[in-house]
C-alpha atoms as a PDB file:
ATOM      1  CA  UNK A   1      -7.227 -49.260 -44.324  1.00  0.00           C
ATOM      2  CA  UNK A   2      -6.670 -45.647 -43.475  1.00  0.00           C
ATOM      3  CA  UNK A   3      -3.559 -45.461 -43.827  1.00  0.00           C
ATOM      4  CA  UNK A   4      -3.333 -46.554 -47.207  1.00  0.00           C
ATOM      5  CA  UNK A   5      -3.044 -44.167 -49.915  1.00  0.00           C
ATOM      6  CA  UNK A   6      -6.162 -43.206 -51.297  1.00  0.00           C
ATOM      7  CA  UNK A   7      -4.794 -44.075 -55.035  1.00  0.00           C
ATOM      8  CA  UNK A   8      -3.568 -47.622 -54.114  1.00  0.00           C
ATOM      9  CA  UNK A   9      -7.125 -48.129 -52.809  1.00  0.00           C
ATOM     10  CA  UNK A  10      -8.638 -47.205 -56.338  1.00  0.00           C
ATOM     11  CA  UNK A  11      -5.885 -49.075 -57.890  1.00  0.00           C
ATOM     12  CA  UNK A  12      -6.665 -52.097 -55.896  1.00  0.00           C
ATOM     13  CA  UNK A  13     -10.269 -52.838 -57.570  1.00  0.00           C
ATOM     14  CA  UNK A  14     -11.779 -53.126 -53.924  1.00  0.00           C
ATOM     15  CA  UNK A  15     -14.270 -50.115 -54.533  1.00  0.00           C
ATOM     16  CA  UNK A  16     -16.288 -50.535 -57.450  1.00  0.00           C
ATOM     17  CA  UNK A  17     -18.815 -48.326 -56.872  1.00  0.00           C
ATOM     18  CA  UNK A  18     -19.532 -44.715 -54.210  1.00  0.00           C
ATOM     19  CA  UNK A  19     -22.805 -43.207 -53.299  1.00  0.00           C
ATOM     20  CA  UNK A  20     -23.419 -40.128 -51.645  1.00  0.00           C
ATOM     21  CA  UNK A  21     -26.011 -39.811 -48.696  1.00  0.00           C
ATOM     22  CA  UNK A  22     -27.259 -43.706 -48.617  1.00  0.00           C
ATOM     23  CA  UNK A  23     -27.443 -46.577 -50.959  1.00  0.00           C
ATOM     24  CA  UNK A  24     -29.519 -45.229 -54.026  1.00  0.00           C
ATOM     25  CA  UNK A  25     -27.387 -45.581 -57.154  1.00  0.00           C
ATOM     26  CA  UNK A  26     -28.960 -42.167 -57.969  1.00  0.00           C
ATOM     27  CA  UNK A  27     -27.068 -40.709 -55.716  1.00  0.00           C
ATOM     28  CA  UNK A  28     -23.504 -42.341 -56.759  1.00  0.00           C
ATOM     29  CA  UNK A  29     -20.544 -39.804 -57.310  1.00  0.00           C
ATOM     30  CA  UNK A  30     -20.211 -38.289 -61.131  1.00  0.00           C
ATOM     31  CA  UNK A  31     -17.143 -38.930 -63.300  1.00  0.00           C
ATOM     32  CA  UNK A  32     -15.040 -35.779 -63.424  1.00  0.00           C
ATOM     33  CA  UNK A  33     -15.567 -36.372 -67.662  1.00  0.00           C
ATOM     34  CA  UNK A  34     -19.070 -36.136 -66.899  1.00  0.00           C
ATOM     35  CA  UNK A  35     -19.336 -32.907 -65.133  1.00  0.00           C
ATOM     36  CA  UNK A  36     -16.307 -31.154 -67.245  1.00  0.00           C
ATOM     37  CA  UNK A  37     -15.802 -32.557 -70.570  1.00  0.00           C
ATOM     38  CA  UNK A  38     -12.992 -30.076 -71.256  1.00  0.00           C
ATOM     39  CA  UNK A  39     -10.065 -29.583 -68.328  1.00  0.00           C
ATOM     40  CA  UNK A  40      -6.646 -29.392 -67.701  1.00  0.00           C
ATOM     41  CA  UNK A  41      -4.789 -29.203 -64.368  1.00  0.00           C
ATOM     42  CA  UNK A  42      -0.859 -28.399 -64.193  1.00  0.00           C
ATOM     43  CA  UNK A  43       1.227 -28.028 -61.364  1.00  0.00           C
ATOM     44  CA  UNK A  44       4.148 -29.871 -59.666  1.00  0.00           C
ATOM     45  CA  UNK A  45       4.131 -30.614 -56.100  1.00  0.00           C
ATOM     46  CA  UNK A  46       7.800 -30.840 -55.450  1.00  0.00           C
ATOM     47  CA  UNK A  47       9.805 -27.521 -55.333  1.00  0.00           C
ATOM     48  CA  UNK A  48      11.247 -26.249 -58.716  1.00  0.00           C
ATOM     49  CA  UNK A  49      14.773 -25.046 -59.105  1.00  0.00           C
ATOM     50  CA  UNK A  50      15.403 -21.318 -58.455  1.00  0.00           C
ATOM     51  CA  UNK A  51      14.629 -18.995 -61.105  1.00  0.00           C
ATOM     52  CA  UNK A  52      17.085 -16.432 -61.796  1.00  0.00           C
ATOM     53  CA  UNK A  53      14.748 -12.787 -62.141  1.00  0.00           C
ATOM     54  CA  UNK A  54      15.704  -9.518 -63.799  1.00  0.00           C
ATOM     55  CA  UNK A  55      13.854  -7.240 -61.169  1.00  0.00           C
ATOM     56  CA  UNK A  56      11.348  -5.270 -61.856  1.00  0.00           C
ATOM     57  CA  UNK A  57      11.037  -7.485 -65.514  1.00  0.00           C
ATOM     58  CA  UNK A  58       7.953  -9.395 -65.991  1.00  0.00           C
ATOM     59  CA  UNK A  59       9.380 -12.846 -67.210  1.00  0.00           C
ATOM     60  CA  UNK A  60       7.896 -15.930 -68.160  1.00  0.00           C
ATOM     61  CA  UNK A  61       7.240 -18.257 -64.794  1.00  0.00           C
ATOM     62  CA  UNK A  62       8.588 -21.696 -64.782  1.00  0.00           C
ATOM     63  CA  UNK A  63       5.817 -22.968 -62.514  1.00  0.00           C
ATOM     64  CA  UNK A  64       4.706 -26.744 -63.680  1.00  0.00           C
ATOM     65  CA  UNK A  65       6.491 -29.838 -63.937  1.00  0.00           C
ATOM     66  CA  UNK A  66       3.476 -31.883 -65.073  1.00  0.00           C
ATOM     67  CA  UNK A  67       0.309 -32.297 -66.735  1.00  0.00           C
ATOM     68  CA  UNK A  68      -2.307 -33.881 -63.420  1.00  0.00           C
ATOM     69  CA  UNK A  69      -5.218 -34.106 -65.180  1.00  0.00           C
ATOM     70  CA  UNK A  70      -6.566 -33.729 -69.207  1.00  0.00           C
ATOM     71  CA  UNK A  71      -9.875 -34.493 -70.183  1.00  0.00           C
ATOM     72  CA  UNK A  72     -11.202 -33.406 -73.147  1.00  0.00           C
ATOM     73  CA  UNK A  73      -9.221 -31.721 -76.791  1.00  0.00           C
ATOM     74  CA  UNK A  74     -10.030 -28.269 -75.993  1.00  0.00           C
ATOM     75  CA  UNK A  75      -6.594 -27.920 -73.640  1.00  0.00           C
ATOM     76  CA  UNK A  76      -3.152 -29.024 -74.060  1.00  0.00           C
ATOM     77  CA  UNK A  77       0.043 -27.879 -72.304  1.00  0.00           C
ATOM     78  CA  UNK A  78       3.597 -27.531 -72.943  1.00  0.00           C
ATOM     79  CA  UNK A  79       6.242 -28.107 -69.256  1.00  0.00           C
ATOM     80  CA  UNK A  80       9.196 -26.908 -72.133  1.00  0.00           C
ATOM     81  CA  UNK A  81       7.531 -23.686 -72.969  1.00  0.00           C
ATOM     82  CA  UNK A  82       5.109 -23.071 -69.567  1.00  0.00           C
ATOM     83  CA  UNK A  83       1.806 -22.843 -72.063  1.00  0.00           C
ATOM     84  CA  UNK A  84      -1.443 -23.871 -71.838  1.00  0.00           C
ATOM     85  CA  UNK A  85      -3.028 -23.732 -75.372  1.00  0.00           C
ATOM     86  CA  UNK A  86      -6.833 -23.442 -76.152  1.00  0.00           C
ATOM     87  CA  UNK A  87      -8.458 -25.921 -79.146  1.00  0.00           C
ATOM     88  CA  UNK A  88     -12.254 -24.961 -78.551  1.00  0.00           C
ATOM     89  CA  UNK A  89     -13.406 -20.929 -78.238  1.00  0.00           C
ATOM     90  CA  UNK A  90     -15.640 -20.492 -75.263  1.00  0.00           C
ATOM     91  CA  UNK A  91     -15.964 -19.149 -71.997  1.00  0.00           C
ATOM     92  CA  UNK A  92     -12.850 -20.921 -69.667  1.00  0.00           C
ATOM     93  CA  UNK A  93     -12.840 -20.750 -65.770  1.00  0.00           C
ATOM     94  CA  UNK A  94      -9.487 -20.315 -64.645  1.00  0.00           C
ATOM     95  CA  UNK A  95      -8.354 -20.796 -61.100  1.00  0.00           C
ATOM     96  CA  UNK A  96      -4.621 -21.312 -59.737  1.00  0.00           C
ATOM     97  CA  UNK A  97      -2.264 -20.655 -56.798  1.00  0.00           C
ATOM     98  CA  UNK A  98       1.453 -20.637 -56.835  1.00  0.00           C
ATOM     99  CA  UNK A  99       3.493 -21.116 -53.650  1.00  0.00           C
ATOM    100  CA  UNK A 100       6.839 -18.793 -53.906  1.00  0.00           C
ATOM    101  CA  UNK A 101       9.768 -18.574 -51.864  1.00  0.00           C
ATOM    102  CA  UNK A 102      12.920 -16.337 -52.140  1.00  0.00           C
ATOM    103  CA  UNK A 103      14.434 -15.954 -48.415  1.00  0.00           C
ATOM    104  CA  UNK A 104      13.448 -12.853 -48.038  1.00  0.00           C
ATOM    105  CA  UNK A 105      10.233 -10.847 -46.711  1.00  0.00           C
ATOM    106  CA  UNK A 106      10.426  -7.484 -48.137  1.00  0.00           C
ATOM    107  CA  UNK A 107      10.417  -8.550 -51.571  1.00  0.00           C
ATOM    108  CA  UNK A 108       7.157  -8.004 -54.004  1.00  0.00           C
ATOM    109  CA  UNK A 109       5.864 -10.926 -56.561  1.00  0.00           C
ATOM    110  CA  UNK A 110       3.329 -10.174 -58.726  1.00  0.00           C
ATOM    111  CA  UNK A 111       2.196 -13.415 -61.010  1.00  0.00           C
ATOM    112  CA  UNK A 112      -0.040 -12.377 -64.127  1.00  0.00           C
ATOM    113  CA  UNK A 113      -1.991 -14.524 -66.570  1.00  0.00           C
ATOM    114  CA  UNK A 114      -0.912 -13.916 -70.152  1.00  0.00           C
ATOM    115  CA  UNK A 115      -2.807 -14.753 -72.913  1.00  0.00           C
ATOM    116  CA  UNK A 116      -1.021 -14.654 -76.862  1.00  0.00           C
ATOM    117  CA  UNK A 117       1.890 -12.592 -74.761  1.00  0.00           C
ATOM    118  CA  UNK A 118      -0.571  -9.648 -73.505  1.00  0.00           C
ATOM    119  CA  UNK A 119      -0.892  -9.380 -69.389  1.00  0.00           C
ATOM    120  CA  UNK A 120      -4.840 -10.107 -68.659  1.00  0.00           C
ATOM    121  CA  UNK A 121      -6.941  -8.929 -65.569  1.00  0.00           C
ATOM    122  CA  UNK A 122      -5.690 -12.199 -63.574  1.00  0.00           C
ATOM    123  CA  UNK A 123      -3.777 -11.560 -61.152  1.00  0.00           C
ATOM    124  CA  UNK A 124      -1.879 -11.746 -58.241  1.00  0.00           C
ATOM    125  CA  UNK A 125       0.664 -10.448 -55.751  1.00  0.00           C
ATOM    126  CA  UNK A 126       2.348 -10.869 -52.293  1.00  0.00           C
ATOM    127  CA  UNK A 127       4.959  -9.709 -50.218  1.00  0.00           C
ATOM    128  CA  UNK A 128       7.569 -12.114 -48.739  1.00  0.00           C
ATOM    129  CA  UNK A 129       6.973 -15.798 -49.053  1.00  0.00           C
ATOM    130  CA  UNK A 130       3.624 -17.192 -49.818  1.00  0.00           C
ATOM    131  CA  UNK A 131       0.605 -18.244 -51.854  1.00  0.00           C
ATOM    132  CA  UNK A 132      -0.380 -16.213 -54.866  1.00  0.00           C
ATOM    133  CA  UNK A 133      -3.935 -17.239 -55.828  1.00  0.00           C
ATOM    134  CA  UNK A 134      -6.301 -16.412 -58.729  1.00  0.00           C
ATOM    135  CA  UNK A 135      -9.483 -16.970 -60.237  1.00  0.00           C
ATOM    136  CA  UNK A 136     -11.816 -16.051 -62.722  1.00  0.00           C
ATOM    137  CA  UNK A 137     -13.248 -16.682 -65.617  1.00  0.00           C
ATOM    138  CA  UNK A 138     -12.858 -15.299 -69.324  1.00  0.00           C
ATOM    139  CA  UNK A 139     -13.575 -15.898 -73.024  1.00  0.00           C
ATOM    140  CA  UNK A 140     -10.653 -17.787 -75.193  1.00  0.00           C
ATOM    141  CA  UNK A 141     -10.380 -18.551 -78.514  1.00  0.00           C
ATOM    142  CA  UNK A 142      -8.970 -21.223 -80.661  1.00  0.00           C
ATOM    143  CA  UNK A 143      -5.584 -20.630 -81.329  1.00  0.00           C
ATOM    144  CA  UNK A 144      -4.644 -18.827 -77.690  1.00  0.00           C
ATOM    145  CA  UNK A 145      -1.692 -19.473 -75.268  1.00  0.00           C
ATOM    146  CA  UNK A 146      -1.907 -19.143 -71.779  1.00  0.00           C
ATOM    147  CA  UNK A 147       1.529 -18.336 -69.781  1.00  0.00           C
ATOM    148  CA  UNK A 148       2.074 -17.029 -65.956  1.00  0.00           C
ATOM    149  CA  UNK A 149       4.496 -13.912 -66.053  1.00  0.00           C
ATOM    150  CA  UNK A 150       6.270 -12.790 -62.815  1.00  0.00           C
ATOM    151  CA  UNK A 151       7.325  -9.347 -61.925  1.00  0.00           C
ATOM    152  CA  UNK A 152       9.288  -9.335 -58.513  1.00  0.00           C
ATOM    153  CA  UNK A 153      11.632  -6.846 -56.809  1.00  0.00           C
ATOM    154  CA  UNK A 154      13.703  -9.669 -56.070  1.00  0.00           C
ATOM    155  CA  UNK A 155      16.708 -11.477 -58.688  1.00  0.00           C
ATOM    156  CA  UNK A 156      15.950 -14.849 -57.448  1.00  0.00           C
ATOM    157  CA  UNK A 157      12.301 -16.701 -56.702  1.00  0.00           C
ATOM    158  CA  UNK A 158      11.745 -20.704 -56.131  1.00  0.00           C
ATOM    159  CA  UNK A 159       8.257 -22.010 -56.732  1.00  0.00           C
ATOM    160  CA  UNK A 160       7.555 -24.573 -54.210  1.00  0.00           C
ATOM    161  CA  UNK A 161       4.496 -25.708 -55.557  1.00  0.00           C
ATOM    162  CA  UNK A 162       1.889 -25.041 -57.544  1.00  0.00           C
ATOM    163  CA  UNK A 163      -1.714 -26.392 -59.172  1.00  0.00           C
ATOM    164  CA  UNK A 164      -3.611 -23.889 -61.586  1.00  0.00           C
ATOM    165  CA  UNK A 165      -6.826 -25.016 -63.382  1.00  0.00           C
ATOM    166  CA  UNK A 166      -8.336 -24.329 -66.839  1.00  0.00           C
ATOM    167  CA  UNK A 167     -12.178 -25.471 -67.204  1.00  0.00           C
ATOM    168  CA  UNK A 168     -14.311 -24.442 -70.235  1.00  0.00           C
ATOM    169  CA  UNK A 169     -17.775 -23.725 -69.172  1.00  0.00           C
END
C-alpha cells in the first residue's frame, strides 16, 4: 500500500475515517472547509514556457497554470490574466514561492505582489536560479486584484513551478 498514490487511496473509499493520537473520534482530522472557509491555492507543478522579459521592467508574471484548491466565494482566479480577485474585505494571509530558472547565475529576479496594479510590501528576490518565497498577511477589499510582477536583469526567465496561497483570516 505504500506505494500507491496517496489520492488513489482517498479515491478508493478504503479510509473512511483518520484520527490523530489514538482512537477518540475527538481527535479525528478537520476538513480543510472547516478550519478555512475562504482559500484559494494556484500554482502549476510542471515548468511553464519561457517568458520573454524587458530587463529592468517589472512585468506581469505568468506563474500558474491551475486553480489546486477553492473553498469558499471570497477568492477566484483568472490562469488568462494571472489574477487572484477578492469577493469578501478582510484581513488575507498570503504565502507563496515561485521556482525560477534562466541559465544563468548572475542574473537578479525580484517577484512583487500587486494589488489593483500598485507594487505592495510582498516581496521577493534572488540571484541565479532558485526559490523566491513570501509571506504575510494584509487587509483586502472587495473589488481587489492580486497579480505577481517580475523585475529581472535578465530578457528571458522560466518558472518551473510554483504554489502561492491566499487565506482570509
Amino acid at each position: 500500500m505504500a506505494d500507491r498514490q496517496l489520492q488513489a487511496i482517498l479515491s478508493s473509499g478504503e479510509i473512511t475515517s483518520m484520527n490523530i493520537g489514538g482512537t477518540d473520534s475527538g481527535d479525528a482530522v478537520a476538513k480543510v472547509s472547516d478550519i478555512s472557509p475562504n482559500i484559494i491555492s494556484v500554482g502549476t507543478m510542471t515548468q511553464l514556457s519561457a517568458q520573454t522579459l524587458v530587463a529592468g521592467v517589472p512585468e506581469i508574471l505568468f506563474y500558474f497554470s491551475e486553480e489546486v484548491i477553492k473553498i469558499g466565494s471570497s477568492l477566484s482566479s483568472s490562469t488568462t490574466t494571472q489574477e487572484i480577485f477578492v469577493a469578501t474585505s478582510g484581513v488575507y494571509k498570503i504565502m507563496g514561492t515561485v521556482k525560477l530558472t534562466d541559465g544563468n547565475p548572475n542574473q537578479v529576479h525580484t517577484i512583487t505582489l500587486y494589488n489593483n496594479g500598485i507594487a505592495t510590501p510582498f516581496k521577493g528576490s534572488i540571484t541565479g536560479n532558485g526559490n523566491i518565497v513570501f509571506i504575510g498577511a494584509t487587509p483586502l477589499s472587495q473589488g481587489d486584484d492580486l497579480q505577481l510582477y517580475i523585475t529581472s536583469t535578465s530578457t528571458s526567465i522560466t518558472v518551473v513551478n510554483s504554489s502561492i496561497i491566499v487565506e482570509k483570516i
